[in-house]
Protein backbone atom coordinates (compact mmCIF):
# COMPACT_ATOMS: atom_id res chain seq x y z
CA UNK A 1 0.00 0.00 0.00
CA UNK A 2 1.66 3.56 -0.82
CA UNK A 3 3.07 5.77 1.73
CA UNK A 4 2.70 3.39 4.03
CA UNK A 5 2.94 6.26 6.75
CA UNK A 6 1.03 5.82 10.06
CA UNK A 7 -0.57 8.81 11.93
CA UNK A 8 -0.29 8.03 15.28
CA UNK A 9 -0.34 10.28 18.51
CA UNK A 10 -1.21 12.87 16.00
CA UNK A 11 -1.66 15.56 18.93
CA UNK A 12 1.82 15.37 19.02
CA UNK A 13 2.25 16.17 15.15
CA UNK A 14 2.67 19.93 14.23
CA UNK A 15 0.77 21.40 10.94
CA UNK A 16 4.09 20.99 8.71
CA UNK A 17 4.64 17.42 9.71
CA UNK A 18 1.10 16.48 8.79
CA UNK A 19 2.30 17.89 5.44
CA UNK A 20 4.96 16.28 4.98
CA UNK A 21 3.17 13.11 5.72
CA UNK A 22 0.46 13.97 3.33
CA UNK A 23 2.50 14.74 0.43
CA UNK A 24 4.53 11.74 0.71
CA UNK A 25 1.20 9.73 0.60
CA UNK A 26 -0.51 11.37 -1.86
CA UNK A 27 2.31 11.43 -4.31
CA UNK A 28 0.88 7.59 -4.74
CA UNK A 29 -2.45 8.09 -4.22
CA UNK A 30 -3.62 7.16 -8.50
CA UNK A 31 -6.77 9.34 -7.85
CA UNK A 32 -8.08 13.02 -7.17
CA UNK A 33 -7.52 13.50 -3.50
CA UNK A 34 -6.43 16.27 -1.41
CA UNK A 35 -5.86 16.99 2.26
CA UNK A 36 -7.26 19.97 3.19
CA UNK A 37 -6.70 22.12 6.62
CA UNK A 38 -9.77 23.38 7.87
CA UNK A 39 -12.37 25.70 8.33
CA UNK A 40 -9.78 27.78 5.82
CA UNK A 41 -9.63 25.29 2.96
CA UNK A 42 -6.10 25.73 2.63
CA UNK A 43 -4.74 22.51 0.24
CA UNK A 44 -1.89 21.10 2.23
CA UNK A 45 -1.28 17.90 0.25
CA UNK A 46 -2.44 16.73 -3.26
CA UNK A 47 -1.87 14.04 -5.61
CA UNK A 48 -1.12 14.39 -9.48
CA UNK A 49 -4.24 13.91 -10.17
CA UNK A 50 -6.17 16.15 -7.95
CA UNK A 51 -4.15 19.00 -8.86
CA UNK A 52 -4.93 18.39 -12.73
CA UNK A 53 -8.43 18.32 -12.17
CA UNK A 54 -8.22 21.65 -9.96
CA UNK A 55 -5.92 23.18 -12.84
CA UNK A 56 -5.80 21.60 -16.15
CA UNK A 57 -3.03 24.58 -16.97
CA UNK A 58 -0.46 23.20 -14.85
CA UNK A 59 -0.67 24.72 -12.08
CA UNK A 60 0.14 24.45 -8.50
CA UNK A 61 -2.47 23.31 -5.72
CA UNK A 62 -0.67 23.08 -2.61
CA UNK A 63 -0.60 26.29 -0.81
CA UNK A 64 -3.73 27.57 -2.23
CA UNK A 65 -7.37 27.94 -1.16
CA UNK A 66 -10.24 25.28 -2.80
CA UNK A 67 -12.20 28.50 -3.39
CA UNK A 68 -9.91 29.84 -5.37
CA UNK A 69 -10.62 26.90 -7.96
CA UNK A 70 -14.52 26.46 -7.23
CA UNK A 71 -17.70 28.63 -8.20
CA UNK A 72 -18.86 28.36 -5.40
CA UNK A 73 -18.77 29.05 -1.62
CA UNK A 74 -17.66 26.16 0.91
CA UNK A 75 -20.51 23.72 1.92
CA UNK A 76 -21.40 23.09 5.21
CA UNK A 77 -20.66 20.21 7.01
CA UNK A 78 -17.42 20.05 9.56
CA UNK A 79 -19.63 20.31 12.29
CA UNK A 80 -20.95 16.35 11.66
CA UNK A 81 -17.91 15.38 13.21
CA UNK A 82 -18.42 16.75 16.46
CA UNK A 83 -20.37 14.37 18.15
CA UNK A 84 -17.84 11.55 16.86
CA UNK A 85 -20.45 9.31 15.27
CA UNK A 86 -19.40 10.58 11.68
CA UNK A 87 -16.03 10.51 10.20
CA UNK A 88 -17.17 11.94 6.52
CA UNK A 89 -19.97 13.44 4.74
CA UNK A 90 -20.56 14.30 0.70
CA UNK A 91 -20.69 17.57 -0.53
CA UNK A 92 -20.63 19.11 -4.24
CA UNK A 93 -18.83 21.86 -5.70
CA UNK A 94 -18.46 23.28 -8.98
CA UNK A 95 -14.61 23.98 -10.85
CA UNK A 96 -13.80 26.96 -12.67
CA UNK A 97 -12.78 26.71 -16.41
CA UNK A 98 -11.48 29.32 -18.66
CA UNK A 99 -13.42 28.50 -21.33
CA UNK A 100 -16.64 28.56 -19.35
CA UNK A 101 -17.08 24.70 -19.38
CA UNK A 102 -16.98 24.49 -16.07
CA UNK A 103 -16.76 20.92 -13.83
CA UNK A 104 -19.18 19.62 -11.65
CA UNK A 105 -17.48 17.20 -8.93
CA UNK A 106 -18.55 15.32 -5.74
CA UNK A 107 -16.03 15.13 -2.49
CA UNK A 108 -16.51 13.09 -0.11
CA UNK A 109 -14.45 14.71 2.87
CA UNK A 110 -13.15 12.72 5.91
CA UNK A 111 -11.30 13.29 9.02
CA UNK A 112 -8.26 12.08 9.89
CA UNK A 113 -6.48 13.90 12.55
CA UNK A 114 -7.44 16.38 15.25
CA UNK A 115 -4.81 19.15 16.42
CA UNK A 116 -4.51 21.16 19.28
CA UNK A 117 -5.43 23.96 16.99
CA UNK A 118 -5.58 23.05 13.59
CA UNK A 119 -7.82 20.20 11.54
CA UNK A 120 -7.40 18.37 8.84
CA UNK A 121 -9.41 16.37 6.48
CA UNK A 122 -8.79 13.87 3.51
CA UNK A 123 -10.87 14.11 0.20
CA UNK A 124 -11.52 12.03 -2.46
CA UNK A 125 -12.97 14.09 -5.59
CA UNK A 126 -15.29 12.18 -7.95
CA UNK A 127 -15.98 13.68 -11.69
CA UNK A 128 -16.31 12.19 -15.31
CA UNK A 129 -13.19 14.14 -16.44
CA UNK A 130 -10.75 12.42 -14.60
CA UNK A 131 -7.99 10.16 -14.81
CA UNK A 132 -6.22 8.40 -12.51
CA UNK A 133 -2.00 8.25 -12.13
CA UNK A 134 -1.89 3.74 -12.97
CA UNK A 135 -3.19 1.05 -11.12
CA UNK A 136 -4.25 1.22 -7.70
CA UNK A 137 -2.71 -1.42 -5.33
CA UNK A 138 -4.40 -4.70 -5.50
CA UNK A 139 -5.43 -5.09 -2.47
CA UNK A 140 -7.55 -2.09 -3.23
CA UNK A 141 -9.86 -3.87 -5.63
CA UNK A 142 -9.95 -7.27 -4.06
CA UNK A 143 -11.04 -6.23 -0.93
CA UNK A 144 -14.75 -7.56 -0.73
CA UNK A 145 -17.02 -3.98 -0.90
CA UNK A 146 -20.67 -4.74 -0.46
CA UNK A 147 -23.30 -2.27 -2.30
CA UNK A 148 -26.81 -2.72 -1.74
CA UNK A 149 -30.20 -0.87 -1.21
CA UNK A 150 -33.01 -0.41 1.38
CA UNK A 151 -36.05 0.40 1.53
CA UNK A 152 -38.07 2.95 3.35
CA UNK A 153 -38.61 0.34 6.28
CA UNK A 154 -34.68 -0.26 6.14
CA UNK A 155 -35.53 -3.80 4.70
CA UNK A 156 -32.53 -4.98 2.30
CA UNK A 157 -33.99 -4.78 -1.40
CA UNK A 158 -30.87 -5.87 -3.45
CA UNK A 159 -27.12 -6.21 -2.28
CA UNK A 160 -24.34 -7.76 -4.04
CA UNK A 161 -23.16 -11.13 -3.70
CA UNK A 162 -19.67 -10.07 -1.62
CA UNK A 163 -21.70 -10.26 1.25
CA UNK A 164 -21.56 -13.72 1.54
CA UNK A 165 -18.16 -13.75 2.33
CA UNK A 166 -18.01 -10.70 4.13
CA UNK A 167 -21.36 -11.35 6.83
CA UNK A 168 -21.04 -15.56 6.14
CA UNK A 169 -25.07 -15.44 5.22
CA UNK A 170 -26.29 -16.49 1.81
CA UNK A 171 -27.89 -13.65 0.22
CA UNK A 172 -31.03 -15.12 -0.09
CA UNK A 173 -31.26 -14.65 3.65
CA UNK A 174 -29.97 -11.18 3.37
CA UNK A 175 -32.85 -10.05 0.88
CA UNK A 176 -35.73 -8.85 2.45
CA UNK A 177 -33.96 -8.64 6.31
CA UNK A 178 -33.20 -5.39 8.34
CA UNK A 179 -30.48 -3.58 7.23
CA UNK A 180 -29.89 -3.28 10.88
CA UNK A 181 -29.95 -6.79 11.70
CA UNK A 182 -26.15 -6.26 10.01
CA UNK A 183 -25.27 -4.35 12.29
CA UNK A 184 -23.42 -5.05 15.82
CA UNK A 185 -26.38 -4.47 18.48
CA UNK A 186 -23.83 -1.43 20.42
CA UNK A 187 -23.51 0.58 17.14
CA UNK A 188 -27.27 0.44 16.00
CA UNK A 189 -27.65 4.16 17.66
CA UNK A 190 -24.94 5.21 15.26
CA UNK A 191 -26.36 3.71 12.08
CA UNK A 192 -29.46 4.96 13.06
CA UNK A 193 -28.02 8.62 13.60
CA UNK A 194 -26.03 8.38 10.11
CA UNK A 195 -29.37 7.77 8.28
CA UNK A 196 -31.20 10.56 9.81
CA UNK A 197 -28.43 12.85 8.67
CA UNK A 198 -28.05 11.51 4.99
CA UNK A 199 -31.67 11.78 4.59
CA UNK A 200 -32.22 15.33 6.41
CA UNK A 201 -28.81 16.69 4.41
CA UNK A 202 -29.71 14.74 1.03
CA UNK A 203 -25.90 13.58 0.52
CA UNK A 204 -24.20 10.85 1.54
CA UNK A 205 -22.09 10.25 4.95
CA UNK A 206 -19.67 7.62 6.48
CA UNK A 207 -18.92 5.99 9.36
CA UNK A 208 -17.36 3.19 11.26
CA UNK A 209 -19.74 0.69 12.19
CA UNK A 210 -19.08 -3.04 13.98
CA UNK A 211 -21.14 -5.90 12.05
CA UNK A 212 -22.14 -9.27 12.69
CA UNK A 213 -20.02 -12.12 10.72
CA UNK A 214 -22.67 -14.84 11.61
CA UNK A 215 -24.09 -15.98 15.48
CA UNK A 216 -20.81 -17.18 16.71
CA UNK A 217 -17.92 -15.18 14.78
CA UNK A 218 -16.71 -11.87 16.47
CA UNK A 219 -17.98 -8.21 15.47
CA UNK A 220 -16.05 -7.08 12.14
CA UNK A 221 -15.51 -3.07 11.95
CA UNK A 222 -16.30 -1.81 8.82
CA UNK A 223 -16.40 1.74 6.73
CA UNK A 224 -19.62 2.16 5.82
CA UNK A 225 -21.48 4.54 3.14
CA UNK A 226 -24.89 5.58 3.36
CA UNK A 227 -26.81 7.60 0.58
CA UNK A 228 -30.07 8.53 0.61
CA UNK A 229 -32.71 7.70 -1.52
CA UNK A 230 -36.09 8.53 -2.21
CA UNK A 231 -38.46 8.32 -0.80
CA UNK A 232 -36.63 8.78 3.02
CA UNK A 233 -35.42 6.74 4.68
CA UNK A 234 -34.69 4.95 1.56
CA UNK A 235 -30.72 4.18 1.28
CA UNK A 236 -27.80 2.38 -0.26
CA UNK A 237 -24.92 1.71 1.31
CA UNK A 238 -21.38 0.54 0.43
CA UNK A 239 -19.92 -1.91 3.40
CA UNK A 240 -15.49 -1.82 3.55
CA UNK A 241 -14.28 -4.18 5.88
CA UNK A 242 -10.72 -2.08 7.86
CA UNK A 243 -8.28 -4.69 7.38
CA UNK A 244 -6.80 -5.84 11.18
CA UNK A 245 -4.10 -4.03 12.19
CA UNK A 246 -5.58 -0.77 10.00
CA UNK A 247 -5.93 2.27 12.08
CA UNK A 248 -9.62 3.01 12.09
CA UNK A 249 -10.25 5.39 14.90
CA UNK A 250 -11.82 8.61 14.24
CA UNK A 251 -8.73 10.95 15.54
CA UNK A 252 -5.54 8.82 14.31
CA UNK A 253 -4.55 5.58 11.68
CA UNK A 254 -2.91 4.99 8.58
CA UNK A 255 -3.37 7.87 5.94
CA UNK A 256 -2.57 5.84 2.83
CA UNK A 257 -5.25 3.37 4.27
CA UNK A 258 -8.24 5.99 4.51
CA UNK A 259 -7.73 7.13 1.45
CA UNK A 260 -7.58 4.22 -0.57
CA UNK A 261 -10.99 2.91 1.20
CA UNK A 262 -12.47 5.74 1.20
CA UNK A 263 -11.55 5.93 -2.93
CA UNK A 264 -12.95 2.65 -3.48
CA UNK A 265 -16.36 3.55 -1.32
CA UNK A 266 -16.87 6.82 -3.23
CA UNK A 267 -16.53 4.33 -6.58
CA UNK A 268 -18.65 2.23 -5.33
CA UNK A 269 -20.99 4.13 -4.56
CA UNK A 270 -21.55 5.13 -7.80
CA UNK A 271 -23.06 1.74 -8.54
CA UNK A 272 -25.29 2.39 -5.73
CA UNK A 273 -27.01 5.50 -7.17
CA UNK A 274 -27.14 4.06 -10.51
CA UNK A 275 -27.71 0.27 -12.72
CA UNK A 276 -27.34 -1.46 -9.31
CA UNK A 277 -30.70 0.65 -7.76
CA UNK A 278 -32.91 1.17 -10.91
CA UNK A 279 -32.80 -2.63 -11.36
CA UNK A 280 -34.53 -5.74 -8.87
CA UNK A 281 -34.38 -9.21 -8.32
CA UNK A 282 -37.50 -9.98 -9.74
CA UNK A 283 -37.14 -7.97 -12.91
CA UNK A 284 -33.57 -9.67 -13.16
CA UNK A 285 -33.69 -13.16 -11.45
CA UNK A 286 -30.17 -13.56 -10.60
CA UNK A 287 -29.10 -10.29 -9.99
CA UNK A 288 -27.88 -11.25 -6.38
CA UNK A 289 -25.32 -13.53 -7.54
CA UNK A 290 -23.39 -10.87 -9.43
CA UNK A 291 -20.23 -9.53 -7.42
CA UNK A 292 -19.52 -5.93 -7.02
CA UNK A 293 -17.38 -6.49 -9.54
CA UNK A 294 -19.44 -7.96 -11.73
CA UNK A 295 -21.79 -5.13 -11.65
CA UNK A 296 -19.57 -2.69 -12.40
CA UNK A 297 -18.69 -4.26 -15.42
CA UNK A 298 -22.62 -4.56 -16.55
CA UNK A 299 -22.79 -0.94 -15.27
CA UNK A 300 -19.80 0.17 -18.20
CA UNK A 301 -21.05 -2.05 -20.70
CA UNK A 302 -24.51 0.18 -19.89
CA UNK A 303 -22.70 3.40 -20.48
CA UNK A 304 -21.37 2.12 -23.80
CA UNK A 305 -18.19 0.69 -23.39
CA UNK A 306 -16.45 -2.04 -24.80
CA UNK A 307 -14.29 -5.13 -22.76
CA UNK A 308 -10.85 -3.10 -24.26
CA UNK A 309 -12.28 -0.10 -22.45
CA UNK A 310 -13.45 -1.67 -19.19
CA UNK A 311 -10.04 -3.70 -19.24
CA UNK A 312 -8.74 -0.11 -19.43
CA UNK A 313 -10.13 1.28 -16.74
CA UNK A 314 -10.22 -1.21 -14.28
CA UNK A 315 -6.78 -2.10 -14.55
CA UNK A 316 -7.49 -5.64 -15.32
CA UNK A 317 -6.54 -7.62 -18.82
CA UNK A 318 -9.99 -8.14 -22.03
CA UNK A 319 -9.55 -11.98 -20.72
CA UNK A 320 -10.22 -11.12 -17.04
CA UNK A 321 -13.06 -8.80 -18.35
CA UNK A 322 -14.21 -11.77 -21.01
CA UNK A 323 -14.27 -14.06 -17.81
CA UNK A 324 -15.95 -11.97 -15.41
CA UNK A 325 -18.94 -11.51 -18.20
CA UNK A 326 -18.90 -15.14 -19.13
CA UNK A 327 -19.47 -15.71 -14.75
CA UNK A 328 -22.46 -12.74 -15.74
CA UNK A 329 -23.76 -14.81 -18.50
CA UNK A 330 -24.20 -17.95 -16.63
CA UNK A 331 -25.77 -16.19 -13.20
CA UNK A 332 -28.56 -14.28 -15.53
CA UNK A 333 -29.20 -16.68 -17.70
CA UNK A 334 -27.81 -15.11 -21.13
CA UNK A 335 -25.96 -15.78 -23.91
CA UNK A 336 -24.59 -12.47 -24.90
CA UNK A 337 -23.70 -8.90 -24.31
CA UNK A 338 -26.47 -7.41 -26.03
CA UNK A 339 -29.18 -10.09 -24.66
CA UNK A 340 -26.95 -9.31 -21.34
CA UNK A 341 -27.99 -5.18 -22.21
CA UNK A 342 -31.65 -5.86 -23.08
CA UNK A 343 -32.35 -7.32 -19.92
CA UNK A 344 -31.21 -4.78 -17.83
CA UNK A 345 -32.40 -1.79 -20.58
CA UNK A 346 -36.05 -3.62 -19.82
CA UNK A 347 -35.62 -3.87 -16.32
């Protein structure tokens, strides 16, 4: 994992060290992500990418205010991590072009560190113009990350296959049970409290939650995603097991870590909001079997690309692509890609 740096005892840490830390871990961080010190905005750290997306020109992020590349004024939102049950919330914000074309993008911001007198936060920017620095680690993409959707009595409508491994209950079990009912019994009150705000706020939020792995197996902590849906309380949620030995508190832990989970949830998420909501088991018998993986493949192949193209920008080879539709194929029930397309264009 890059910049394998940990943040520990960060009360101890002055502002320029957390710099130095973040640069060295963003400088192999593949996508847009920035640290930010806050309530000022001042960019402290920034990968390649981030800063390309802030100033296709060539310019230089660190040092500078994020107003000074956005349309618009700071969002509010800092204040969800005062009562410690949050660690991140979405926002949106809007990039400045000179040639008026200006960028909408989606940040998902998250603490990392608290100061004596200065914060600072991680974020991940999301927008169809960018591209990423090469392959993220492996580990990255391997990781089981669960996407799913409830309904507006929290009762699990759809959710990816992953969760077998990751809660050690068949799906079919899953459908139709309280999204709750995943949930460790002590950290229900914080679930609960994460859902109120993503449905009063309208954008997403994250948080460390404990789950059950089964009757017997010990609680498994977890970052978790919620975004609302309509109608409220309506959600989905992405589900990223913290690896042991990950710092995962809410003041402290391993930079490089964050980031790269909370890059994979905001991707993830994107699945959530879009082929992997508008579509149901019954309208697609066998949509529970499909990994996360999976479905992000059907989700690009919706969007009108090609196996060379997802290969591309998945950073996998056409055969692994070729083999994760022919898995597709089998699960649905179909014997092509555009048979594979018409069911889900129908569903």
């Amino acid at each position: 994992m890059p910049g394998s740096v940990r943040i520990a005892g960060t009360d101890a840490l002055s502002a320029g060290e957390v710099s130095r830390i973040a640069a060295e871990v963003l400088g192999a961080i593949p996508f847009p992500a920035l640290v930010l010190e806050v309530p000022s905005e001042r960019i402290v750290a920034s990968s390649p990418a981030a800063t390309r997306l802030l100033d296709p020109a060539g310019g230089m992020a660190v040092g500078h205010f994020l107003e000074e590349f956005t349309a618009d004024r700071p969002a509010p939102g800092a204040d969800l991590f005062a009562g410690g049950r949050l660690n991140g919330f979405e926002t949106f914000r809007t990039l400045l072009r000179l040639d008026g074309d200006d960028v909408k993008i989606r940040m998902w911001i998250r603490s990392f560190a608290r100061q004596p007198a200065t914060d600072f936060v991680v974020v991940v920017l999301v927008a169809d113009v960018v591209t990423v620095d090469g392959p993220p680690p492996a580990d990255w993409r391997e990781a089981p990350a669960v996407v799913g959707t409830a309904n507006s009595s929290l009762l699990i409508e759809r959710i990816s296959n992953d969760a077998e491994e990751l809660f050690n209950v068949p799906v079919a079990q899953l459908l139709g049970s309280s999204l709750l009912a995943l949930v460790a019994p002590d950290a229900v009150p914080g679930c609960l409290s994460a859902l109120s705000e993503a449905s009063a706020s309208q954008n997403g939020v994250t948080l460390h939650l404990d789950i059950r792995t089964g009757f017997e197996a010990p609680a498994l902590r977890c970052e978790v995603l919620i975004l609302p849906l309509e109608p409220s309380p309506s959600c989905a949620f992405v589900f990223l097991p913290i690896p042991d030995g990950t710092g995962g508190g809410h003041d402290s832990g391993e930079l490089s870590a964050i980031l790269l989970r909370l890059g994979r949830g905001a991707e993830v998420a994107q699945l959530a909001r879009g082929v992997f909501r508008g579509v149901s088991e019954r309208r697609v018998p066998g949509l529970s079997r499909l990994t996360t993986r999976e479905l992000e493949i059907v989700n690009r192949l919706l969007e009108g690309d090609r196996a060379p193209a997802i290969a591309r920008s998945l950073f996998l080879s056409q055969s692994t692509v070729r083999n994760h539709l022919a898995s597709v194929f089998a699960k649905l029930g179909v014997n092509s890609q555009q048979e594979l397309l018409d069911v889900f264009r129908a569903a």
